[in-house]
Protein backbone atom coordinates (compact mmCIF):
# COMPACT_ATOMS: atom_id res chain seq x y z
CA UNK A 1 -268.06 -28.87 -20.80
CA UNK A 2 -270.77 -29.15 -23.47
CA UNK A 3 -274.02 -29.83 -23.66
CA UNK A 4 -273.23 -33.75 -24.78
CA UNK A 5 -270.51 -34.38 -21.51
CA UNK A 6 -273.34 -32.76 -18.94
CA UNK A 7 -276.13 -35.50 -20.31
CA UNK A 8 -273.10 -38.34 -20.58
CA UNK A 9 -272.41 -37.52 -16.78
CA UNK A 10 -276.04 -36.95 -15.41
CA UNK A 11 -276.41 -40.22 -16.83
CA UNK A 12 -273.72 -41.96 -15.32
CA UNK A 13 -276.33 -41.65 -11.86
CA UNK A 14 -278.76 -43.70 -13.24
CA UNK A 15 -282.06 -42.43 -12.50
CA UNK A 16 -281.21 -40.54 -10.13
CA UNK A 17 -279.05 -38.67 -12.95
CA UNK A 18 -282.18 -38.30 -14.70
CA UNK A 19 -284.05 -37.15 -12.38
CA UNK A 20 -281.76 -34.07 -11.84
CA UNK A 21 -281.24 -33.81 -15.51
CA UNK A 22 -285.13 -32.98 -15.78
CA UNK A 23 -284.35 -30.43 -12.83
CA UNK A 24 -281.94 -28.99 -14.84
CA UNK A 25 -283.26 -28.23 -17.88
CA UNK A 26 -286.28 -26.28 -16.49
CA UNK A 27 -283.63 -24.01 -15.48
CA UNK A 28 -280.76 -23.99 -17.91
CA UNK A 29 -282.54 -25.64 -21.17
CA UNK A 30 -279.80 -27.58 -22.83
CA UNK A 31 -281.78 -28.78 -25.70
CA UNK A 32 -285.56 -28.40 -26.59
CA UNK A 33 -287.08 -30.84 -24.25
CA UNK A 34 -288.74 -33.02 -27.08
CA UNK A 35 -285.45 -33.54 -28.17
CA UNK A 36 -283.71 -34.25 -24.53
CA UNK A 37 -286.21 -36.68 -24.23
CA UNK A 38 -286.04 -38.75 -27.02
CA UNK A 39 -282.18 -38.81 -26.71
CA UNK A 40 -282.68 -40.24 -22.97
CA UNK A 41 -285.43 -42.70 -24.91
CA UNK A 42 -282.63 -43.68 -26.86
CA UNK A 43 -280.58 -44.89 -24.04
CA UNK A 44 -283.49 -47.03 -22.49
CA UNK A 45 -282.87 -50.98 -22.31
CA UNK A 46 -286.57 -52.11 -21.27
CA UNK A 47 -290.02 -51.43 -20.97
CA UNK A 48 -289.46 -51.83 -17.09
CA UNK A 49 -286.46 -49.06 -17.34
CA UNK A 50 -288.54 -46.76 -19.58
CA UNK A 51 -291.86 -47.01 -17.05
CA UNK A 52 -288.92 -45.76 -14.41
CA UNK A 53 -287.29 -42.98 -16.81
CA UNK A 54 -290.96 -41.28 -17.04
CA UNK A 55 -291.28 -41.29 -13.68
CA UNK A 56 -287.79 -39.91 -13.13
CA UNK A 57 -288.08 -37.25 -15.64
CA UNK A 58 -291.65 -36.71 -14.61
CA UNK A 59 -290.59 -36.02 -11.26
CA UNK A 60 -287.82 -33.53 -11.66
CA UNK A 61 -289.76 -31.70 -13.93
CA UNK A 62 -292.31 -31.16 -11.85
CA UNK A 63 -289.70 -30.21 -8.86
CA UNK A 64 -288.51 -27.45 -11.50
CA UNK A 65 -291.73 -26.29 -11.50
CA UNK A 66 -292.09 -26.44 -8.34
CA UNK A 67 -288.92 -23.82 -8.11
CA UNK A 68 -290.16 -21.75 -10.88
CA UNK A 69 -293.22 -21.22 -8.87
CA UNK A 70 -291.10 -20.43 -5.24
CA UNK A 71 -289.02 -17.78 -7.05
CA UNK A 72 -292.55 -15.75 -8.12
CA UNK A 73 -294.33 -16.31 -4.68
CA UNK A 74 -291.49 -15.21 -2.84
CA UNK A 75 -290.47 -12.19 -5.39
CA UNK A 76 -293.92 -11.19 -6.00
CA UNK A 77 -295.25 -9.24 -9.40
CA UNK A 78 -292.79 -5.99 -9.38
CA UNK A 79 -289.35 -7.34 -9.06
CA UNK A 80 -290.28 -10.54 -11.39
CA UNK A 81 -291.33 -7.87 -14.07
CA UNK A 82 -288.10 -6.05 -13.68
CA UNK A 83 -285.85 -9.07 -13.77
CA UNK A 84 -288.22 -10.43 -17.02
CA UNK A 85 -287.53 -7.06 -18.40
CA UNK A 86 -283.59 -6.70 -17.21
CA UNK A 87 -282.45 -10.46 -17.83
CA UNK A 88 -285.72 -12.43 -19.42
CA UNK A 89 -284.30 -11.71 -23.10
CA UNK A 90 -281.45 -13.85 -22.11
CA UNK A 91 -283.25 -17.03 -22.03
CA UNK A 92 -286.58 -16.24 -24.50
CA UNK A 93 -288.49 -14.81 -21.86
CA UNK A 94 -289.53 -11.25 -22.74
CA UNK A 95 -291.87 -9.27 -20.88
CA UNK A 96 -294.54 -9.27 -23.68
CA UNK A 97 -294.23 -13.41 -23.06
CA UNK A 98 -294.63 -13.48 -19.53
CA UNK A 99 -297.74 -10.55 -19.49
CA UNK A 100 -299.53 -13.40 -22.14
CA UNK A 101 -298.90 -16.22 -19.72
CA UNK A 102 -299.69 -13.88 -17.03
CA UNK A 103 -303.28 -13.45 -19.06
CA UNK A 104 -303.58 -16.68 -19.27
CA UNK A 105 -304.59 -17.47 -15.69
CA UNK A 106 -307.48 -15.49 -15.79
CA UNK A 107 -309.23 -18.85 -17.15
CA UNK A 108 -309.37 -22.23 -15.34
CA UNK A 109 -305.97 -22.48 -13.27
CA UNK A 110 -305.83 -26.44 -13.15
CA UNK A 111 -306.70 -26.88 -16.92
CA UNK A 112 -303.95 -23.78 -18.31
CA UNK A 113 -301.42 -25.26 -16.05
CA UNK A 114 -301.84 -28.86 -17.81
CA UNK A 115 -302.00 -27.88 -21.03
CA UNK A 116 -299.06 -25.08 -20.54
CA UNK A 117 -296.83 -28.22 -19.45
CA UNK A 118 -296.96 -29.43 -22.82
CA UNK A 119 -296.22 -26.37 -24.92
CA UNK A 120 -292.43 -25.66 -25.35
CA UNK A 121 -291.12 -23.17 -23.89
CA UNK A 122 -294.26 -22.11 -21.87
CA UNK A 123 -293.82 -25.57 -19.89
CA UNK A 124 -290.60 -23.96 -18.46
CA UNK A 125 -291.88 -20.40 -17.37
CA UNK A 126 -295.48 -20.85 -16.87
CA UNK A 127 -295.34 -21.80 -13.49
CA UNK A 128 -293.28 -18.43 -12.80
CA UNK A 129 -296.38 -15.75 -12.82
CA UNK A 130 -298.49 -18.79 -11.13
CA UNK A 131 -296.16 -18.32 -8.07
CA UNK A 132 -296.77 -14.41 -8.68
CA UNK A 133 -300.65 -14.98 -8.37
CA UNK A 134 -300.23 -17.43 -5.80
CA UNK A 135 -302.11 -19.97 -7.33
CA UNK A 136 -303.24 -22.60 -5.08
CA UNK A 137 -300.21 -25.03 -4.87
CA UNK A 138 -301.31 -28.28 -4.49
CA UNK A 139 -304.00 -27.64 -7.16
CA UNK A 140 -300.38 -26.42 -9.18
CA UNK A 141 -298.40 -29.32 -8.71
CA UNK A 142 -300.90 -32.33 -9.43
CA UNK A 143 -302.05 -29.78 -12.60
CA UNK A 144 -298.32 -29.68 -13.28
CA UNK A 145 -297.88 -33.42 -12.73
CA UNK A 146 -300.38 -34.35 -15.37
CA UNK A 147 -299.21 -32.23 -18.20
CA UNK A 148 -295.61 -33.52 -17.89
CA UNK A 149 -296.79 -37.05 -17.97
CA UNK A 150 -298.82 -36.01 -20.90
CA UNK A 151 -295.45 -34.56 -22.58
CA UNK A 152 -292.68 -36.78 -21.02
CA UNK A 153 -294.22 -40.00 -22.03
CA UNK A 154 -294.95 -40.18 -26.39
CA UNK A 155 -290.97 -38.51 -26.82
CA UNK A 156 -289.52 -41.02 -23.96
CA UNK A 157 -291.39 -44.51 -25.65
CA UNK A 158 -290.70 -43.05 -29.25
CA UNK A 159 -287.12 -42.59 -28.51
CA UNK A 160 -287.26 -45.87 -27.12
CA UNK A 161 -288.54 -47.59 -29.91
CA UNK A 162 -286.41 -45.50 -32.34
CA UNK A 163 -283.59 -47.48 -31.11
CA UNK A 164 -281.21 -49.09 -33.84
CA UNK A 165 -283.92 -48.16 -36.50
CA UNK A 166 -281.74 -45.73 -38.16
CA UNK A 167 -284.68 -42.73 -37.97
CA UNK A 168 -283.47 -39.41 -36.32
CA UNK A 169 -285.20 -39.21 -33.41
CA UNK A 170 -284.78 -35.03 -33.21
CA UNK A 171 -286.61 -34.16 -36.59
CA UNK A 172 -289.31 -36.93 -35.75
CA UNK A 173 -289.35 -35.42 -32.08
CA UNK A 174 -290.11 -31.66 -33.80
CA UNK A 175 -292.87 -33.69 -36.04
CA UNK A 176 -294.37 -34.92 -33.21
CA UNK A 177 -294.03 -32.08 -31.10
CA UNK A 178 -296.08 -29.64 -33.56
CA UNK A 179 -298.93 -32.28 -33.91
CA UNK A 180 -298.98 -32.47 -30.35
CA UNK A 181 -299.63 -28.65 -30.31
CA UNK A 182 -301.79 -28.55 -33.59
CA UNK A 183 -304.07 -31.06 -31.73
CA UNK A 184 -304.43 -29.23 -28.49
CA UNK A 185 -304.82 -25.46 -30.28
CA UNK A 186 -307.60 -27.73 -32.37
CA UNK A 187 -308.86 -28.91 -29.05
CA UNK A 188 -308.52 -25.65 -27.11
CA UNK A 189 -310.51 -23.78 -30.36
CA UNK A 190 -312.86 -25.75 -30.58
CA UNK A 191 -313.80 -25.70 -26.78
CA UNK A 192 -314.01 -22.14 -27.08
CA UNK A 193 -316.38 -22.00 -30.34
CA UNK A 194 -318.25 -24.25 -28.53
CA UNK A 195 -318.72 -21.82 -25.07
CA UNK A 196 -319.48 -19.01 -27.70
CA UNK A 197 -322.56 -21.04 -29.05
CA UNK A 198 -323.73 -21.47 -25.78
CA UNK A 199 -323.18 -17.93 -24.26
CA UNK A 200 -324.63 -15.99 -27.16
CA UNK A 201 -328.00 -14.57 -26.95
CA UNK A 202 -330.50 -16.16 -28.67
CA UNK A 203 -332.76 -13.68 -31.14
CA UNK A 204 -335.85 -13.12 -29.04
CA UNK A 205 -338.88 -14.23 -30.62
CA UNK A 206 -341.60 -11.71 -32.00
CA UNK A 207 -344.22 -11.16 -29.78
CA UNK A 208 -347.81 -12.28 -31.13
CA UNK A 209 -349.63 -9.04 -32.39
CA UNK A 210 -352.81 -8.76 -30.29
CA UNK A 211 -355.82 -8.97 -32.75
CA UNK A 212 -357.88 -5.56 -33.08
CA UNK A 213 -360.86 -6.02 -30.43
CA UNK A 214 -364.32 -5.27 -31.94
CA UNK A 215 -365.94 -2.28 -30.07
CA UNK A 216 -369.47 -3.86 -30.58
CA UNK A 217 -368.20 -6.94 -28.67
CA UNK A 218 -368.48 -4.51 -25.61
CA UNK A 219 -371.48 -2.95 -26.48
């Protein structure tokens, strides 16, 4: 079955389909996700339907997350570096990838899980080494929740109003997708410019030179 019959019959459940089909592709990525979601956009009838779709996809996104992060709490740190290292090259996770998101935790946990949910790729395996470090997990999944909403929604509405105009929704989809990331490296740059301003010392100023003191003032 290819990848075209699997989205044809996930669809054929409604949103319940969809739902699952988010699910799925956290786990077995059938497509780049800016392009699985504009091809679902496509397929949307109504604003009503689309409010539903984000939700749906939303959802199941986060539940893949949510499985992501199971499989590193309950594997812990040594056997999830061996499997990365055995099997990760299989589906674009090498080790060096995984230390890097690893790294990345060592900031603010709610604010590197919202932002990781909208960077390809790392919005699939992120949530992998934040199970390892048991990150707090209700923090994780409303942190998770608000990055997919952040990603799911532009590619499901411009699919939606691609429809009929003729446009190909995947090249705009990788458009939109790189100024969505060349905004938040922009973002994320200048935030950290910004802390360096702050936290560097400030030259100290020259102490006054005391002005020689006349012995015949104390005579």
């Amino acid at each position: 079955m290819d990848s075209s019959n699997t989205i044809t019959l996930f669809l054929s459940f409604g949103l319940l389909g969809v739902g699952c089909l988010a699910v799925a592709e956290k786990f077995i990525p059938l497509f780049p996700s800016y392009v699985l979601l504009m091809l679902l956009g496509l397929t949307i009838a109504d604003g009503t339907t689309l409010a539903m779709t984000i939700m749906a996809t939303s959802i199941g996104s986060v539940v893949g997350a949510i499985g992501w992060y199971g499989i590193g709490r309950a594997f812990g740190s040594q056997r999830i570096e061996g499997l990365v290292t055995r099997y990760g090259k299989y589906v674009s996770l090498r080790l060096s990838l995984y230390r890097r998101l690893t790294d990345a935790y060592r900031g603010n946990h709610f604010w590197v899980t919202v932002i990781g949910q909208t960077l390809p790729v790392v919005r699939i395996y992120l949530a992998l080494p934040a199970g390892v470090l048991r990150i707090e997990p209700r923090a994780f999944a409303a942190a998770a929740a608000i990055g997919t909403l952040l990603w799911n929604t532009p590619f499901l509405t411009l699919g939606y109003a691609l429809r009929g105009s003729g446009y190909d929704p995947v090249s705009i989809g990788f458009w939109v997708a790189i100024a969505v990331i060349t905004i938040e490296a922009t973002i994320i740059l200048g935030i950290r410019l910004y802390r360096q301003s702050i936290a560097s010392p400030r030259p100290a100023l020259p102490r006054a030179v005391a002005a020689p003191v006349n012995a015949e003032e104390f005579a």
